[in-house]
N, C-alpha and C. Protein backbone atom coordinates (compact mmCIF):
# COMPACT_ATOMS: atom_id res chain seq x y z
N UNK A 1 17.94 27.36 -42.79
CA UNK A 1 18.32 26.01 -43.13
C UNK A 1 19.03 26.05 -44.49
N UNK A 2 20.11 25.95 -44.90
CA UNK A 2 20.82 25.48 -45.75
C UNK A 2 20.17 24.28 -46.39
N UNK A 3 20.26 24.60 -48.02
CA UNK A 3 20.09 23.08 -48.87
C UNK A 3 21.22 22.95 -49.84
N UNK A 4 21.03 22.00 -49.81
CA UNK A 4 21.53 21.22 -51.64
C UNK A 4 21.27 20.97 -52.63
N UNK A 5 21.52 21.19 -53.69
CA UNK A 5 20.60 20.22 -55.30
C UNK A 5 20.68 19.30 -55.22
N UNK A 6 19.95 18.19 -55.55
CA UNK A 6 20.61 16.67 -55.86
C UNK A 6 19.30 16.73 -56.74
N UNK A 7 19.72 15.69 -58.11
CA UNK A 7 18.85 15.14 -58.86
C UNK A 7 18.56 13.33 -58.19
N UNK A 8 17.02 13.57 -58.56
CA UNK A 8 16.64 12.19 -58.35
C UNK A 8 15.88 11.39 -59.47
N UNK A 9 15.40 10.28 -59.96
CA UNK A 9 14.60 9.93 -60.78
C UNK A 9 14.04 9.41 -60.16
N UNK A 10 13.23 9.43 -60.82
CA UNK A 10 11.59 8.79 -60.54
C UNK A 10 11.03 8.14 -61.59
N UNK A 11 9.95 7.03 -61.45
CA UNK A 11 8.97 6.87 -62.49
C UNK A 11 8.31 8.09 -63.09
N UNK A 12 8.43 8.05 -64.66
CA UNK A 12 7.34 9.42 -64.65
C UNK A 12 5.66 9.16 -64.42
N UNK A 13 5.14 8.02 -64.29
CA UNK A 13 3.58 8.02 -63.41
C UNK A 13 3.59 8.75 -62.70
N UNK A 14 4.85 8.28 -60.74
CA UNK A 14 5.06 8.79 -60.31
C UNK A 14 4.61 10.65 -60.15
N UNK A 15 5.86 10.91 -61.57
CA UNK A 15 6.00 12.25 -61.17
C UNK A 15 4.84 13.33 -61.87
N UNK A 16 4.19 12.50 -62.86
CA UNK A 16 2.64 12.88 -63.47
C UNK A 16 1.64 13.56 -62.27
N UNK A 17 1.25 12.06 -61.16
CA UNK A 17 0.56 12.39 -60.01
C UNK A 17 1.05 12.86 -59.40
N UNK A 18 2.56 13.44 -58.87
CA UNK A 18 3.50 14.49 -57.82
C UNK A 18 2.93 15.91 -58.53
N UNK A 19 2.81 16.02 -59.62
CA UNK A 19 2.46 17.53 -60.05
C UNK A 19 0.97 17.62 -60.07
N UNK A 20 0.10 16.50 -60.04
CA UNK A 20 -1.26 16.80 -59.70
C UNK A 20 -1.63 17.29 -57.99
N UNK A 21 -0.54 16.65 -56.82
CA UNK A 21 -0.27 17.33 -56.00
C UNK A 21 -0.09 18.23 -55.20
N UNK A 22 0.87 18.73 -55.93
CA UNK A 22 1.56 20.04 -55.32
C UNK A 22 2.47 20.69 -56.53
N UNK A 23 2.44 22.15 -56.73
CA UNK A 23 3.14 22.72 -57.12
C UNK A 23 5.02 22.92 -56.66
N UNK A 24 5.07 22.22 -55.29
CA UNK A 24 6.36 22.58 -54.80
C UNK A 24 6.81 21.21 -54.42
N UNK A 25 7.24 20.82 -56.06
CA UNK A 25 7.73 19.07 -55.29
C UNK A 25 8.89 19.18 -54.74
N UNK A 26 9.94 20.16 -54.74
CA UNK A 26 10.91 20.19 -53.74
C UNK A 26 10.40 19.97 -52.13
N UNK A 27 9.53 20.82 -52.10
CA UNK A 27 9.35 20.91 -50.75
C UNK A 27 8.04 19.68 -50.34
N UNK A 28 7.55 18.71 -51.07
CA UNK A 28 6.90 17.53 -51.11
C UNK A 28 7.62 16.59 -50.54
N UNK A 29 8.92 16.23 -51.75
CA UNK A 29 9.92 15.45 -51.70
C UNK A 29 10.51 15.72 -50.47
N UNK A 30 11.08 16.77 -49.75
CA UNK A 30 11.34 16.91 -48.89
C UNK A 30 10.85 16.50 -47.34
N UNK A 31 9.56 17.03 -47.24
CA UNK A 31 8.79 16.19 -45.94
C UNK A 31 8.75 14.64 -46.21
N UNK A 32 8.76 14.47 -47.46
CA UNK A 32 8.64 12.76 -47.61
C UNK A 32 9.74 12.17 -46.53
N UNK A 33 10.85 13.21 -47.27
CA UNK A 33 12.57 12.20 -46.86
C UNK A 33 12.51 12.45 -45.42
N UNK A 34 11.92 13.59 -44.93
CA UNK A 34 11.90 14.13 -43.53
C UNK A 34 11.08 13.05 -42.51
N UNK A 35 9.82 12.45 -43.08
CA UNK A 35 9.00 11.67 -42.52
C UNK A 35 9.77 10.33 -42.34
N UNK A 36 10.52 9.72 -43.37
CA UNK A 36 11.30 8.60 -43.52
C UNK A 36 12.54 8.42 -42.38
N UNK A 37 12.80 9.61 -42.31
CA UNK A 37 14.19 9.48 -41.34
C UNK A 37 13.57 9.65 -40.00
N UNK A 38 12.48 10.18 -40.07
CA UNK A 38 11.90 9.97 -38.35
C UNK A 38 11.66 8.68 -37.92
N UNK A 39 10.96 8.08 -39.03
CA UNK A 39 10.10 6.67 -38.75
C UNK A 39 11.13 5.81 -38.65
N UNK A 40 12.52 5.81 -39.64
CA UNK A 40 13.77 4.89 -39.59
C UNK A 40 14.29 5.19 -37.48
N UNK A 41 14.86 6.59 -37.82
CA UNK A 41 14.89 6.75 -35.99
C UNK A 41 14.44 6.54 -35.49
N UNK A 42 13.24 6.44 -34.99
CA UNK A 42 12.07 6.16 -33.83
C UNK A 42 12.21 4.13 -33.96
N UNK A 43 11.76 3.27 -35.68
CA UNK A 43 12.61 2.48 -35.48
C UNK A 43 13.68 1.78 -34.61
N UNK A 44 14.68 2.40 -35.03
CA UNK A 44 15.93 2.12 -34.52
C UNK A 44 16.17 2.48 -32.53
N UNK A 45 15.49 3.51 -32.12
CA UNK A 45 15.01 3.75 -30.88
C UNK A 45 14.47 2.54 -29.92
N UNK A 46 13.63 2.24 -30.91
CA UNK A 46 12.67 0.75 -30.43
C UNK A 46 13.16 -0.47 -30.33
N UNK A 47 13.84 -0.57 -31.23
CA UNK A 47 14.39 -1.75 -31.12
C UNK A 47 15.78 -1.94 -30.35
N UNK A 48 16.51 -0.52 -30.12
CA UNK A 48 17.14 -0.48 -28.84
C UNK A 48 17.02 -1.15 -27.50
N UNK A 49 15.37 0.23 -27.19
CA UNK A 49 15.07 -0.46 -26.06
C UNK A 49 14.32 -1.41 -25.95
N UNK A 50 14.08 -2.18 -26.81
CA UNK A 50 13.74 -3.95 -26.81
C UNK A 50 14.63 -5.00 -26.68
N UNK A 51 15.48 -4.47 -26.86
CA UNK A 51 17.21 -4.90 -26.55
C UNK A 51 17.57 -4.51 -25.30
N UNK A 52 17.75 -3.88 -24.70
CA UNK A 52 17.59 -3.54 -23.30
C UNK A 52 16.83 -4.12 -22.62
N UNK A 53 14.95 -3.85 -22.96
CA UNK A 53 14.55 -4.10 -21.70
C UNK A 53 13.35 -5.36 -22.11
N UNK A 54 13.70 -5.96 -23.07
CA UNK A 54 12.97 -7.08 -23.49
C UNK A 54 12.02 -6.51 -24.72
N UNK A 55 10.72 -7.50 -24.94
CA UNK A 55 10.16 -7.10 -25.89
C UNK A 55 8.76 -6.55 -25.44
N UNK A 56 7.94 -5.52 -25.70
CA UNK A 56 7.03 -4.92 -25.19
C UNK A 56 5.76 -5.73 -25.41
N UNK A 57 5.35 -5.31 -24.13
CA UNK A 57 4.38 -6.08 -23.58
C UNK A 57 2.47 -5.94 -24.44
N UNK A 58 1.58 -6.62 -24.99
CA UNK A 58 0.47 -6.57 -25.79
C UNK A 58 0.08 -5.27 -25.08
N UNK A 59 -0.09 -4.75 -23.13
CA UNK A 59 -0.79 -3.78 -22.84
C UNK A 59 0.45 -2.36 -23.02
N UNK A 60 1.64 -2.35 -23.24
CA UNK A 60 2.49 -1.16 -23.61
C UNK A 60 1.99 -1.00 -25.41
N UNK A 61 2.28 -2.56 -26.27
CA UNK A 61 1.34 -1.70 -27.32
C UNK A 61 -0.02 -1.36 -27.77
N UNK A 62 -0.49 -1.41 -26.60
CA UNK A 62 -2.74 -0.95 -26.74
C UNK A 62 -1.97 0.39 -26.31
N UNK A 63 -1.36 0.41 -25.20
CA UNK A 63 -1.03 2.20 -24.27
C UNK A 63 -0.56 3.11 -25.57
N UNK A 64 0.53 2.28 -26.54
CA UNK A 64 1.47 3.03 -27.73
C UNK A 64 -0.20 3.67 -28.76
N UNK A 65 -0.67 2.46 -29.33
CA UNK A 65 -1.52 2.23 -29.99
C UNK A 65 -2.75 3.23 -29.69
N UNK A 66 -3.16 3.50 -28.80
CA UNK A 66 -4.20 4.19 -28.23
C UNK A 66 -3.81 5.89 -27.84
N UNK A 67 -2.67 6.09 -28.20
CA UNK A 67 -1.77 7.79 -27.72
C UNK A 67 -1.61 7.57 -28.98
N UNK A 68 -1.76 7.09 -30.21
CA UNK A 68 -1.46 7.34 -31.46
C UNK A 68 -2.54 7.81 -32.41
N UNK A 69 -3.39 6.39 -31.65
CA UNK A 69 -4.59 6.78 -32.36
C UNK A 69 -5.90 6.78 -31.99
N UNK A 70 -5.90 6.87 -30.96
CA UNK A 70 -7.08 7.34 -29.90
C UNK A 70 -7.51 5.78 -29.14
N UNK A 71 -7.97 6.29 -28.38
CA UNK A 71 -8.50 5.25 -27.47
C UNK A 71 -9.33 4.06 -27.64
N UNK A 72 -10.11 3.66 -29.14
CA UNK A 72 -10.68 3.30 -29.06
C UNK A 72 -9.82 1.94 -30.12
N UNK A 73 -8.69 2.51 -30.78
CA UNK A 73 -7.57 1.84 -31.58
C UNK A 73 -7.24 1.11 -31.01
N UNK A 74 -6.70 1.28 -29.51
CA UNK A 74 -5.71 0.66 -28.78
C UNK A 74 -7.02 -0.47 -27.83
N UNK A 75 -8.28 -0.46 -27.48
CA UNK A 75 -9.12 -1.66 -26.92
C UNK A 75 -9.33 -2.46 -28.14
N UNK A 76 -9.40 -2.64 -29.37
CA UNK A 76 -9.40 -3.84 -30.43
C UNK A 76 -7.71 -5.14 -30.17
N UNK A 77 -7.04 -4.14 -29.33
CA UNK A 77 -5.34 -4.38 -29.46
C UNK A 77 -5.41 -5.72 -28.99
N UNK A 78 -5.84 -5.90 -28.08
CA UNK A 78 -5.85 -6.83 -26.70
C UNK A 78 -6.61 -8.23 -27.22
């Protein structure tokens, strides 16, 4: 995988508790941005097919809800 430099700022609080963390805030910072662009895609996925095929139904999100976070997440849903 190929990278890039880029500088970023931060609060230094922030970056106080990032080094109580982890020694490798590159690679911190990195899964962060990695986690963000999944959740934006998957997002944007959804609201596709809610556009398509209407808006999902309370028992599709107990089914979502319950494959996420176990079975017992998704019976409070309802």
């Amino acid at each position: 995988m190929s990278t890039t430099r880029i500088t970023v700022t931060l609060p230094t609080e922030q970056v106080d508790e990032l080094r109580k963390l982890t020694d490798n805030v590159s690679g911190y910072v990195a899964a962060a941005v990695a986690r963000q662009i999944r959740h934006e895609l998957l997002g944007e996925d959804l609201r596709r097919y809610q556009e398509d095929h209407g808006p999902f139904t309370e028992e599709e999100l107990a089914r979502a809800r319950a494959d996420l976070f176990g079975e017992q997440a998704g019976a409070g849903a309802a």
